[in-house]
Structures are given as structure tokens and as C-alpha cells.
Protein backbone atom coordinates (compact mmCIF):
# COMPACT_ATOMS: atom_id res chain seq x y z
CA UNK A 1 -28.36 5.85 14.92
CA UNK A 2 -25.18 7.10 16.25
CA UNK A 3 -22.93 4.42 14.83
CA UNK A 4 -24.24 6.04 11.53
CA UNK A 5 -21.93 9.46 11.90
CA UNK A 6 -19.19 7.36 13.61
CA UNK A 7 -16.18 7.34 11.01
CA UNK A 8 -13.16 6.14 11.26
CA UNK A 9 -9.71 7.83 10.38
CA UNK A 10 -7.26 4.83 9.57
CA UNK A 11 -9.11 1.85 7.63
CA UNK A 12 -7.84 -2.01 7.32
CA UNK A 13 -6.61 -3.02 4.41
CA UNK A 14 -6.82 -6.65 2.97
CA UNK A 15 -2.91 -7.94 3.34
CA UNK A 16 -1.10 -7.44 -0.09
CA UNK A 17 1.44 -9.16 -1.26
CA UNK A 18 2.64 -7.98 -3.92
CA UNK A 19 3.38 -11.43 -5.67
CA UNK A 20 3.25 -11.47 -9.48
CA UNK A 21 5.06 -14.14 -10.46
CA UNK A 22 3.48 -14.36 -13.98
CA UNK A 23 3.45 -11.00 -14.69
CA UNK A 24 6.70 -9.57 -12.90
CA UNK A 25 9.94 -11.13 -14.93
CA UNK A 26 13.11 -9.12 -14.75
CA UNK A 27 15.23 -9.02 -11.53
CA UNK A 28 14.56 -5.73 -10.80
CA UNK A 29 10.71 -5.57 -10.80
CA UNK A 30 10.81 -8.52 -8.54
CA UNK A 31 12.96 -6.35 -6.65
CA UNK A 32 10.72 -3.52 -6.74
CA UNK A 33 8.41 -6.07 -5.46
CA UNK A 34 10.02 -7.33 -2.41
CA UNK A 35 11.04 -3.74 -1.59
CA UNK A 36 7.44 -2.67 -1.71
CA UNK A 37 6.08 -5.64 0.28
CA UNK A 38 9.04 -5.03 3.05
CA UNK A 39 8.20 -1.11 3.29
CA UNK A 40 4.10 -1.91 3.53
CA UNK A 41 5.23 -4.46 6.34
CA UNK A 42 7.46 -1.60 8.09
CA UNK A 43 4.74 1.55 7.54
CA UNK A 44 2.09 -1.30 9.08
CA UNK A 45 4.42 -2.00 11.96
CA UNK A 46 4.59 1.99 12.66
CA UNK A 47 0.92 2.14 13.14
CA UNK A 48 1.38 -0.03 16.33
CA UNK A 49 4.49 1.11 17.66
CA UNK A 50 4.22 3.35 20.41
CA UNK A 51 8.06 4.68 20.36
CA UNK A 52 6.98 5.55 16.29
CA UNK A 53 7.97 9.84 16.30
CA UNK A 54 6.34 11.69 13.39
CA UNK A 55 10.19 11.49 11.32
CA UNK A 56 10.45 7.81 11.58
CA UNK A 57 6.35 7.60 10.21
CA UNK A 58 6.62 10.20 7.09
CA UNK A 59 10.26 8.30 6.09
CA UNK A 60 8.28 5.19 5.92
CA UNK A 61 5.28 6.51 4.24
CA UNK A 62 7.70 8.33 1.56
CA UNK A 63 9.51 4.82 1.40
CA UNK A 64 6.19 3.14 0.57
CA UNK A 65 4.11 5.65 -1.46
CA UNK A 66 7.15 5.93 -3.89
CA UNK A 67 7.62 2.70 -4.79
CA UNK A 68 4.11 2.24 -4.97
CA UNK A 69 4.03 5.66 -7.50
CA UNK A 70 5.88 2.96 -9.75
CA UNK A 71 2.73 0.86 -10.23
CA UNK A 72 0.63 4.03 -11.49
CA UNK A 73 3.15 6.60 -13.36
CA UNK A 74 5.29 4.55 -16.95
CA UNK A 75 8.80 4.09 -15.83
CA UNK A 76 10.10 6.13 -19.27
CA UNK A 77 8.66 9.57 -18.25
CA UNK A 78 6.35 9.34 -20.70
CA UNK A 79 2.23 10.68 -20.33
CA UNK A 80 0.98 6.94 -20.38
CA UNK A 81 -0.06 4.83 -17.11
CA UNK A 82 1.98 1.96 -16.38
CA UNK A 83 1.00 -1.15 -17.27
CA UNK A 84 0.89 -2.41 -13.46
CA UNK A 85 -1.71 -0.16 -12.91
CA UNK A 86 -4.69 -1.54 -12.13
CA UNK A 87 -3.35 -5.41 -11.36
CA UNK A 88 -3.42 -4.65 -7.50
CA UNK A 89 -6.95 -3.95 -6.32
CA UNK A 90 -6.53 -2.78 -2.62
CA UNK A 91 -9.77 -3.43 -0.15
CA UNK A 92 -10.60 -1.24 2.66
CA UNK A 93 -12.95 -2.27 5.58
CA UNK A 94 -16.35 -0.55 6.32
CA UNK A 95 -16.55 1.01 9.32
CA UNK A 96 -20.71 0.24 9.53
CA UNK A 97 -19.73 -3.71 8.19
CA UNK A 98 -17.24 -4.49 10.37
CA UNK A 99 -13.83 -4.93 10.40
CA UNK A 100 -13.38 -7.25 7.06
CA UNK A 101 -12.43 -5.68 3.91
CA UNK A 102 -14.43 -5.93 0.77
């Protein structure tokens, strides 16, 4: 039963993407795209890297959490959600299941 209180701080994610080539049209989301797949890639790298100082970890999380604030808050300032909201479903592993996210 000891496994049962065990919990993990950092969880796996499922690799995203970020490819929406139906949905995503203009230059600059497909920018906003590649910029956000790029910064995931670099905060993920961080994780590993063992000359990583706290500075170089919160820049990259800022980098990534920001662009990714994009997908949740309308791009006009208004009080309505964007419509990219909900089109990325992220899935986090289970630390009594395994290591493969559902």
C-alpha cells in the first residue's frame, strides 16, 4: 500500500505539437505555433539539463506559458475565451498507471 501515498511532483505529458493546419491560417498564428512548439521543446530540454540555473528555467517557463496564455485569453482584450481554447487537450501520466499518459 505504499505506492498508494507515493506522488509525484513533475508529470509526463503526451508530446504536443501544436499542428493545426486546418484551423491555424494566417502567417502569424502559424508563427505563434512554431514559437510555442520550439519553447515547449526548450522548457522540456531544461528539465534534463543539469547546468539548467533557476534564471535560465523561469525565462523559459515565462517564454512558454505566455504564448500558451494566447490559446485561452481573445487576442482583442475583450472578456470572451479564445476560440483556440479547448482544441489542445493536454494528457498527463498517472503516477499509480504507469508512465503513459491518458
Amino acid at each position: 500500500m505504499t505506492h498508494w501515498f507515493h506522488r509525484n511532483p513533475l508529470k509526463a505529458t503526451a508530446p504536443v505539437s501544436f499542428n493545426y493546419y486546418g484551423v491555424v491560417t494566417s502567417p502569424a498564428a502559424s508563427k505563434i505555433c512554431s514559437d510555442l512548439r520550439s519553447s515547449r521543446a526548450r522548457l522540456l530540454e531544461l528539465f534534463t539539463d543539469l547546468s539548467c540555473n533557476p534564471e535560465m528555467m523561469k525565462t523559459a517557463a515565462d517564454a512558454y506559458f505566455s504564448l500558451l496564455q494566447g490559446f485561452i485569453n481573445s487576442l482583442d482584450e475583450s472578456s470572451q475565451e479564445s476560440k483556440l481554447r479547448y482544441i489542445q487537450n493536454f494528457k498527463w501520466t498517472d503516477t499509480l498507471q504507469g508512465q503513459v499518459p491518458r
